[in-house]
Structure formats: structure tokens, C-alpha cells
PDB file of N, CA and C in Angstrom:
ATOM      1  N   UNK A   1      56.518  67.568 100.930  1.00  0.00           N
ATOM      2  CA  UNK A   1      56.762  67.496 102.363  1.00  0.00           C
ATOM      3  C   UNK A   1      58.086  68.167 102.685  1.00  0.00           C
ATOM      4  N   UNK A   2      58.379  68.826 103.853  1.00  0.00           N
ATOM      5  CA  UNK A   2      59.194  69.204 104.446  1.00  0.00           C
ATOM      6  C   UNK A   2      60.117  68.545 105.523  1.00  0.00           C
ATOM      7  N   UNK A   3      61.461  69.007 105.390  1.00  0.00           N
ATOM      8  CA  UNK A   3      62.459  68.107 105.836  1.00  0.00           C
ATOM      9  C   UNK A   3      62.816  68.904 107.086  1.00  0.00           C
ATOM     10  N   UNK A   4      62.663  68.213 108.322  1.00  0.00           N
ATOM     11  CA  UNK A   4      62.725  69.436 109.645  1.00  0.00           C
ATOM     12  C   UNK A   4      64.217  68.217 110.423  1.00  0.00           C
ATOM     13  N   UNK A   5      64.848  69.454 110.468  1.00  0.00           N
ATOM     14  CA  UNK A   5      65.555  68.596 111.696  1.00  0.00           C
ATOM     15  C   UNK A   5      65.539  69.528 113.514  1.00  0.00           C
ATOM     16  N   UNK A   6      64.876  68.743 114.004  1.00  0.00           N
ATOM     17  CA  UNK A   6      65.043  68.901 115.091  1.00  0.00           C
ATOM     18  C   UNK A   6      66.435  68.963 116.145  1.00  0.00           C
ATOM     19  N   UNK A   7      66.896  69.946 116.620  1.00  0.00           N
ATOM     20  CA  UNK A   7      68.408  69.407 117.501  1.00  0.00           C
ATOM     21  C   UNK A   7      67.702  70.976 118.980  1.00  0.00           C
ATOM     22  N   UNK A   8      69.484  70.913 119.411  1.00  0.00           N
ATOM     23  CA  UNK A   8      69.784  72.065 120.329  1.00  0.00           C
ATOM     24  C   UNK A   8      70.793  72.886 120.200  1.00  0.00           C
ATOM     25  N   UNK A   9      70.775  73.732 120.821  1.00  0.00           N
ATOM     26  CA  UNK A   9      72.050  74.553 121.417  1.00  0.00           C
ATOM     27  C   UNK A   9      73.316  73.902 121.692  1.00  0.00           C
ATOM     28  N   UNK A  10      74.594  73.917 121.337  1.00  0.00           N
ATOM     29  CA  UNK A  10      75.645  72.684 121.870  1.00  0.00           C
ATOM     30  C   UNK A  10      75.588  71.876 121.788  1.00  0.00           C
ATOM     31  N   UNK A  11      75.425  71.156 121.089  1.00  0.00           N
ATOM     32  CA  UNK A  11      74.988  69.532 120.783  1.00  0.00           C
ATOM     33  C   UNK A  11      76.272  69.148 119.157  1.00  0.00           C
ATOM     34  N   UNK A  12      77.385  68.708 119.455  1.00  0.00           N
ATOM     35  CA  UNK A  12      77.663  68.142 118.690  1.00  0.00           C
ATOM     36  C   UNK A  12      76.937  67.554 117.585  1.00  0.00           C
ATOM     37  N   UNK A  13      76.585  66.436 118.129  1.00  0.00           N
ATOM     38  CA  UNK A  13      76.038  65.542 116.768  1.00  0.00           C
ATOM     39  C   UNK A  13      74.961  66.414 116.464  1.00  0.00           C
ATOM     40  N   UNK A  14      74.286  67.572 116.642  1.00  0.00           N
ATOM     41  CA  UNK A  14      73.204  68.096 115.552  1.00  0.00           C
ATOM     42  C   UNK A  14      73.881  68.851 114.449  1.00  0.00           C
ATOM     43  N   UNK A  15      75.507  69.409 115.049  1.00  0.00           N
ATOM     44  CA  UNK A  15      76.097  69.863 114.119  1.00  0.00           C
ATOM     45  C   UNK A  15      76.755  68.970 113.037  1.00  0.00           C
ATOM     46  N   UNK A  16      76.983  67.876 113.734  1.00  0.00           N
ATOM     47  CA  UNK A  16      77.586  67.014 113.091  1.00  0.00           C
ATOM     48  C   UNK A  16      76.059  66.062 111.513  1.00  0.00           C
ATOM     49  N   UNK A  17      75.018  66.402 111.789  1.00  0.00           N
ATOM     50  CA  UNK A  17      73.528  66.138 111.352  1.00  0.00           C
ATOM     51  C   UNK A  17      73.840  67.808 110.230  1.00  0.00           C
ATOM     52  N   UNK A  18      73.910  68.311 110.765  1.00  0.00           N
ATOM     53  CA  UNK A  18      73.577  69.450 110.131  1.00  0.00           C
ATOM     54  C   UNK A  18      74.862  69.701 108.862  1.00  0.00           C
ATOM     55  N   UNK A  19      75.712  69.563 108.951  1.00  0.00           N
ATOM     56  CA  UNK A  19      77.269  69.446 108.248  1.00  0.00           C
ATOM     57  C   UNK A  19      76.867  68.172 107.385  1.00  0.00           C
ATOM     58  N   UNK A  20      76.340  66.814 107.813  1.00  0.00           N
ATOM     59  CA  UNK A  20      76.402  65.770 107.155  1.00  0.00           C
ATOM     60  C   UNK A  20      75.178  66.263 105.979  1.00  0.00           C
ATOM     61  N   UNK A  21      74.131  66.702 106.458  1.00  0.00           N
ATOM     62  CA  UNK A  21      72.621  66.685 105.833  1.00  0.00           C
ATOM     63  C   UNK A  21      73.200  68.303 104.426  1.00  0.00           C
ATOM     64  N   UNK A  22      74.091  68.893 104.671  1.00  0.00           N
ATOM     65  CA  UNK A  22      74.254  69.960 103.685  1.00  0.00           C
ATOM     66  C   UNK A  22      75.282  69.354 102.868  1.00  0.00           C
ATOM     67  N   UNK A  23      76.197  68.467 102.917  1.00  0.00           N
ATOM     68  CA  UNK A  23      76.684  67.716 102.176  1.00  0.00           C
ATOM     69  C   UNK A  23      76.173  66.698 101.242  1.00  0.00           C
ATOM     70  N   UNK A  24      74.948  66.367 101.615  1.00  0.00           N
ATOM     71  CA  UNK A  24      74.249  65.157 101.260  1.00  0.00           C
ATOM     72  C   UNK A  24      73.436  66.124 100.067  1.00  0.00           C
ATOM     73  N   UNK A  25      73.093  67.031 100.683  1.00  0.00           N
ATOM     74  CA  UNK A  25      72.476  68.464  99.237  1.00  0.00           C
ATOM     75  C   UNK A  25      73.134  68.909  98.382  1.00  0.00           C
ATOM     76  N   UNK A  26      74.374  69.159  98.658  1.00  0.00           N
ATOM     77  CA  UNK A  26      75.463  69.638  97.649  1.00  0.00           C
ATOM     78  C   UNK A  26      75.950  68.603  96.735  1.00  0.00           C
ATOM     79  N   UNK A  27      76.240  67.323  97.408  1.00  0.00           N
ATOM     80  CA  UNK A  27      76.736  66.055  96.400  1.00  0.00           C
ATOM     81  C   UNK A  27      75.664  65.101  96.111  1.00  0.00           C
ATOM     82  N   UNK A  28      74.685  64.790  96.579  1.00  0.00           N
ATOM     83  CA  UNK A  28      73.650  63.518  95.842  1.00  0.00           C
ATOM     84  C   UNK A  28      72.318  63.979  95.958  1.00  0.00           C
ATOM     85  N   UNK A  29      71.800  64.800  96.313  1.00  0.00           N
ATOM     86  CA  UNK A  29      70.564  65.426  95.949  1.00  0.00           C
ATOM     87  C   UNK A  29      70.170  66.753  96.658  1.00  0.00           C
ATOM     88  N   UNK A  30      69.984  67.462  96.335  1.00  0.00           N
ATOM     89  CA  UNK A  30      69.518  69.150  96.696  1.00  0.00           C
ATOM     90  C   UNK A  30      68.020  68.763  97.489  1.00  0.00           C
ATOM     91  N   UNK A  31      68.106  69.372  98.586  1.00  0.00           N
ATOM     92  CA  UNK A  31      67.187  69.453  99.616  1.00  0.00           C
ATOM     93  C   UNK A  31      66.992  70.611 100.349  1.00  0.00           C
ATOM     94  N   UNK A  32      65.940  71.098 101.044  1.00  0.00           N
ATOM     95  CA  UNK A  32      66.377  72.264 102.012  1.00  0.00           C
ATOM     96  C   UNK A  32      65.215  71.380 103.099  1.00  0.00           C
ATOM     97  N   UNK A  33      65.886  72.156 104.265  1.00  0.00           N
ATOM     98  CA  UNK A  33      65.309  71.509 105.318  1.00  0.00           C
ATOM     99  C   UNK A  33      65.453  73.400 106.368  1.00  0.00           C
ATOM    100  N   UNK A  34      64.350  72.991 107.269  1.00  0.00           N
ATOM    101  CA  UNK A  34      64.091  73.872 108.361  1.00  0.00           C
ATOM    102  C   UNK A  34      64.797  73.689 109.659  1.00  0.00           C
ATOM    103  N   UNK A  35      65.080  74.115 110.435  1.00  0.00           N
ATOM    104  CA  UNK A  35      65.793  73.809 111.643  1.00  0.00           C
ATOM    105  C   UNK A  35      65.216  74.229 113.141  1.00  0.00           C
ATOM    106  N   UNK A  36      64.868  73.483 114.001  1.00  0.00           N
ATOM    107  CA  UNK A  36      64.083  73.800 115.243  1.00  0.00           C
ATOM    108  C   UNK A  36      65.085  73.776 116.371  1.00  0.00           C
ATOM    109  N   UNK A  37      65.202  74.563 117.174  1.00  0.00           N
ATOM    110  CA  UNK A  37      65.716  73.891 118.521  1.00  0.00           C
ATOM    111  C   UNK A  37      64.580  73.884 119.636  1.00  0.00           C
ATOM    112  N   UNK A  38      64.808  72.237 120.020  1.00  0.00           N
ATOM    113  CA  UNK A  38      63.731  71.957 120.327  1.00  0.00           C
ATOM    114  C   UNK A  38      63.711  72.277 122.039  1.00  0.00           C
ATOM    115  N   UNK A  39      64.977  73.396 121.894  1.00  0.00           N
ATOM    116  CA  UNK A  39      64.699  74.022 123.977  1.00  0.00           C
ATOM    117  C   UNK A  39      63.493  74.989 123.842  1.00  0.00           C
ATOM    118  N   UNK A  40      62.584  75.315 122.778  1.00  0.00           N
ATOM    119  CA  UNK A  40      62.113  76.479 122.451  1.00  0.00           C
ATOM    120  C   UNK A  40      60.965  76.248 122.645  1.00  0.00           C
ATOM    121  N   UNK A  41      60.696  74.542 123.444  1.00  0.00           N
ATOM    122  CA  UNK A  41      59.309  74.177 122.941  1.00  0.00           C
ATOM    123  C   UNK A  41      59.359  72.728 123.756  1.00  0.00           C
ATOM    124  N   UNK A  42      58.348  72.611 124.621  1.00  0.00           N
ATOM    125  CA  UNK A  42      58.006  71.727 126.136  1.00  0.00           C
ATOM    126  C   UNK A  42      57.866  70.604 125.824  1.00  0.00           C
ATOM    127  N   UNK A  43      57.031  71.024 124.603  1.00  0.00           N
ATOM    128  CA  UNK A  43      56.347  69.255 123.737  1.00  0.00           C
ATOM    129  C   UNK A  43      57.353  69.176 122.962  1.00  0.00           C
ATOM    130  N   UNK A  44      57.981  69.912 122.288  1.00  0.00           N
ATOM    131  CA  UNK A  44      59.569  68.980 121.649  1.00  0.00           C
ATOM    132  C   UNK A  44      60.317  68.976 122.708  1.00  0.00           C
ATOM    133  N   UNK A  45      60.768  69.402 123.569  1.00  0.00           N
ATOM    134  CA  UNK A  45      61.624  68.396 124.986  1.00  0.00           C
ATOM    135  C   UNK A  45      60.997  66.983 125.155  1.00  0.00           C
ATOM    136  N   UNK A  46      59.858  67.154 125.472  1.00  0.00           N
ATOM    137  CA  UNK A  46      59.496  66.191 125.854  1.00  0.00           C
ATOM    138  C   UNK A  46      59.328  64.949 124.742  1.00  0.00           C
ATOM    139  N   UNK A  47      59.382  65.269 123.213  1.00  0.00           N
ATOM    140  CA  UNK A  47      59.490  64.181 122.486  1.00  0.00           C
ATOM    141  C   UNK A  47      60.617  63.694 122.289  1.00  0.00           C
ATOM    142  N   UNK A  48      61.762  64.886 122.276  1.00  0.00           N
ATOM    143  CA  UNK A  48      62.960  64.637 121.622  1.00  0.00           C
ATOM    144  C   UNK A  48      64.245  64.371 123.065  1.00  0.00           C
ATOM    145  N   UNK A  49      64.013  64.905 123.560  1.00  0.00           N
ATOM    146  CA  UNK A  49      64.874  65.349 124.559  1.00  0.00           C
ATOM    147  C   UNK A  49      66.449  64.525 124.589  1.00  0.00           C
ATOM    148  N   UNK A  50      66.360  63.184 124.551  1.00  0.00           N
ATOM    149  CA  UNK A  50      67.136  62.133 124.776  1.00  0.00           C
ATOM    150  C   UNK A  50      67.677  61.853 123.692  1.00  0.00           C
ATOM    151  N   UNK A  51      67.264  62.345 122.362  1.00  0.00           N
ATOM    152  CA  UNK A  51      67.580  62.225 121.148  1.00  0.00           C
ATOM    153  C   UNK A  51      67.850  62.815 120.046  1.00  0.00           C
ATOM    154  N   UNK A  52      67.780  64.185 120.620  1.00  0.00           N
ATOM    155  CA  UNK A  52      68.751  65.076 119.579  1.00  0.00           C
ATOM    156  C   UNK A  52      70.256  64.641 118.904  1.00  0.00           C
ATOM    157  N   UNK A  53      70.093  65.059 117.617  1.00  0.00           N
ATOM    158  CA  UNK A  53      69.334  65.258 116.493  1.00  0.00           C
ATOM    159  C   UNK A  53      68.503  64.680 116.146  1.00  0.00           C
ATOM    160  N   UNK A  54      66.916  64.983 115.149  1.00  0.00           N
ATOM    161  CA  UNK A  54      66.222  63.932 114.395  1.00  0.00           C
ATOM    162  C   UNK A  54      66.247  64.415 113.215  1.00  0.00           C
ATOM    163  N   UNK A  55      65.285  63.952 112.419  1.00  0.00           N
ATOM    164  CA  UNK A  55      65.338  65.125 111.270  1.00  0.00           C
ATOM    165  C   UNK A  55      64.089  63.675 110.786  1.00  0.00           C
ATOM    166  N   UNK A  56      63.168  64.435 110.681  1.00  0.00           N
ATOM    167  CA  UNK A  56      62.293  64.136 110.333  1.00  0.00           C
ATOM    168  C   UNK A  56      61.501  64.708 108.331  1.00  0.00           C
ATOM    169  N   UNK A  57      60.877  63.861 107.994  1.00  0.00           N
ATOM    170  CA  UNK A  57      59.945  63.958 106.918  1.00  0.00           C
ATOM    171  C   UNK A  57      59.023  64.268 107.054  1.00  0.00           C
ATOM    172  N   UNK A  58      58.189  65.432 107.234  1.00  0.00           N
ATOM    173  CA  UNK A  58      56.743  65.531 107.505  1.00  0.00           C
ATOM    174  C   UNK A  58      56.803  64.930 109.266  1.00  0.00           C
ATOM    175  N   UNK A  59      55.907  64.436 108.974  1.00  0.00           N
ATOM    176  CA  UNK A  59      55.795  63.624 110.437  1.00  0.00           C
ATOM    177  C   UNK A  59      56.865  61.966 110.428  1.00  0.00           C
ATOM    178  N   UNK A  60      57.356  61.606 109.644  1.00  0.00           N
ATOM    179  CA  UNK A  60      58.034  60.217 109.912  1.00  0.00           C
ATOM    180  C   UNK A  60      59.282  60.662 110.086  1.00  0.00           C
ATOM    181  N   UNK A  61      59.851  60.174 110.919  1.00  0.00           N
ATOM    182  CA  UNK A  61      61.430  60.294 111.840  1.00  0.00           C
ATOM    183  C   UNK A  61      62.031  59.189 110.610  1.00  0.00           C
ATOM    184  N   UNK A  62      62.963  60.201 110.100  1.00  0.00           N
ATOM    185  CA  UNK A  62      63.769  59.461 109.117  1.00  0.00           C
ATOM    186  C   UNK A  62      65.218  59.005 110.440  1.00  0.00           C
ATOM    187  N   UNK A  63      65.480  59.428 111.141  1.00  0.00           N
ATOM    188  CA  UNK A  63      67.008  59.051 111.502  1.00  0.00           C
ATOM    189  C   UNK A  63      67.032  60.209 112.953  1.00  0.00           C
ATOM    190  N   UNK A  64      67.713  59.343 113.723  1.00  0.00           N
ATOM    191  CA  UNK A  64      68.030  60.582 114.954  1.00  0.00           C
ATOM    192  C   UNK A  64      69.789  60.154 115.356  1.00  0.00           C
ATOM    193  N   UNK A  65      70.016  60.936 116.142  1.00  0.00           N
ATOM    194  CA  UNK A  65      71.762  60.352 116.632  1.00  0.00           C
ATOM    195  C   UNK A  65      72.700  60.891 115.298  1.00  0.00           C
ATOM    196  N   UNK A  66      72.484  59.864 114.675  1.00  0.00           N
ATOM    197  CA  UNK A  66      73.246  60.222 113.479  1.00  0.00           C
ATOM    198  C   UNK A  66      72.674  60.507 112.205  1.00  0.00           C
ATOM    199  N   UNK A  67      73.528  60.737 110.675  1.00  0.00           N
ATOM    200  CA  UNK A  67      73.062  61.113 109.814  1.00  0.00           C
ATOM    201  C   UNK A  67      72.332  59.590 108.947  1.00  0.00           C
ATOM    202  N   UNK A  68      71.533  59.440 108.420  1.00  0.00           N
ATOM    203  CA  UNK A  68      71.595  58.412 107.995  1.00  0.00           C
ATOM    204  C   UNK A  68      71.076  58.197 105.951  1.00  0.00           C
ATOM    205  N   UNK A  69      72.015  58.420 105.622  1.00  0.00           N
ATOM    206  CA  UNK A  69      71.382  58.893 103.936  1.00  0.00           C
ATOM    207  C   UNK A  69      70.544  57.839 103.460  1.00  0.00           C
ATOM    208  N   UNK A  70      71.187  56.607 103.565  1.00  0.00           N
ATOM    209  CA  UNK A  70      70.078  55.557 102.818  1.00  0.00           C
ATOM    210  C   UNK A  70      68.369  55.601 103.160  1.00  0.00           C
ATOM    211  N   UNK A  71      68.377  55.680 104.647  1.00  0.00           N
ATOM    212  CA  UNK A  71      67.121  56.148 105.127  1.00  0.00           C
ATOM    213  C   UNK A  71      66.453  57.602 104.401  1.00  0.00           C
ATOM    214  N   UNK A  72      67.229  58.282 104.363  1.00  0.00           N
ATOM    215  CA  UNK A  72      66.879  60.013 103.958  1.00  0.00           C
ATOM    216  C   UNK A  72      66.414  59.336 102.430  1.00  0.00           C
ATOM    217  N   UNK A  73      67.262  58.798 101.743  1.00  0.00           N
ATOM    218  CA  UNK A  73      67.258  58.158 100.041  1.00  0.00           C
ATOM    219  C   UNK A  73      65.744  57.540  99.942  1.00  0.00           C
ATOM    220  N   UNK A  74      65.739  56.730 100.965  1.00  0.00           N
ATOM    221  CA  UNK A  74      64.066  55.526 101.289  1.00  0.00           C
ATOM    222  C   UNK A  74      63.086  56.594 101.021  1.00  0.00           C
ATOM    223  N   UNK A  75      63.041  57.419 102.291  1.00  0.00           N
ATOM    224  CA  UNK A  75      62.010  58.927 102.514  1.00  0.00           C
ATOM    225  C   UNK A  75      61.331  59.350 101.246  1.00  0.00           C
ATOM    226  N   UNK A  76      62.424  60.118 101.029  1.00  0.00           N
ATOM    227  CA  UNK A  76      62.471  60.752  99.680  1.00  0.00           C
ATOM    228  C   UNK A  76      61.809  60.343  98.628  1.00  0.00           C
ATOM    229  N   UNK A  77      62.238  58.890  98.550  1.00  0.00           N
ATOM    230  CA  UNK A  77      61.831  58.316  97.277  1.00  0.00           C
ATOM    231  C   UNK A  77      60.059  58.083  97.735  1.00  0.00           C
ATOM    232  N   UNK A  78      59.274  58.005  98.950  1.00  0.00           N
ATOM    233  CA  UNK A  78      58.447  57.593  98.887  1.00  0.00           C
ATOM    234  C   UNK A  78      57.135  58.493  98.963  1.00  0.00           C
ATOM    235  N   UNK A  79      58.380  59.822  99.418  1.00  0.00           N
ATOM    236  CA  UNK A  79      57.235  61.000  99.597  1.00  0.00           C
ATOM    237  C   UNK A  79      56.616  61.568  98.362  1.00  0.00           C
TER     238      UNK A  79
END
């Protein structure tokens, strides 16, 4: 499965998601993930809009707002 994080344009915390989530690859487990901005796309406004960043597993929303590793750790381990 694939690790997508959803964010935007200007959005702090996706950078702040995005900085946390390449750290989390470099020091406790190697991952690659895809990156969407979800202004690019009506039905991701409309899912995400209020909640950029997410970063999802396949289809299960591991964490939005912030980074959240233990959750990402849970994911991982179950995918």
C-alpha cells in the first residue's frame, strides 16, 4: 500500500507533515509517500478541505493536523 499525504499550497502544518513524515524515513523507518494538493481536485476539497494535512494509508486516514508516528507505526505494522 501506498502512503499519500494529502495537503495545499501555503499551509504550514502540511509542511510542517511533510518535514516531520521525511524525518520519520530517515531516522525510524524508510518510507516514500506521494503528495497531492488537494486544490487540484473538487472531491478532495470537499473531503479534506478543513483538514489539511492527512496522510493517509491506502484508503485509512492514518493522522491529519499533525504528524502522528505511533499511528503511522500501528498502519504500517498492519498493512
Amino acid at each position: 500500500m501506498e502512503l499519500t499525504l494529502y495537503y495545499r499550497e501555503q499551509c504550514h502544518l502540511c509542511d510542517a507533515m511533510r518535514k516531520a513524515l521525511a524525518a520519520f524515513s530517515a531516522r525510524r523507518q524508510p518510507v516514500e509517500w506521494r503528495e497531492i494538493d488537494i486544490d487540484r481536485d473538487p472531491e478532495l476539497i470537499r473531503l479534506y478541505d478543513a483538514r489539511v494535512p492527512v496522510l493517509c494509508l491506502g484508503e485509512h486516514e492514518i493522522c491529519h493536523f499533525f504528524f502522528d508516528e505511533s499511528a503511522l507505526l500501528a498502519a504500517l505494522a498492519l498493512a
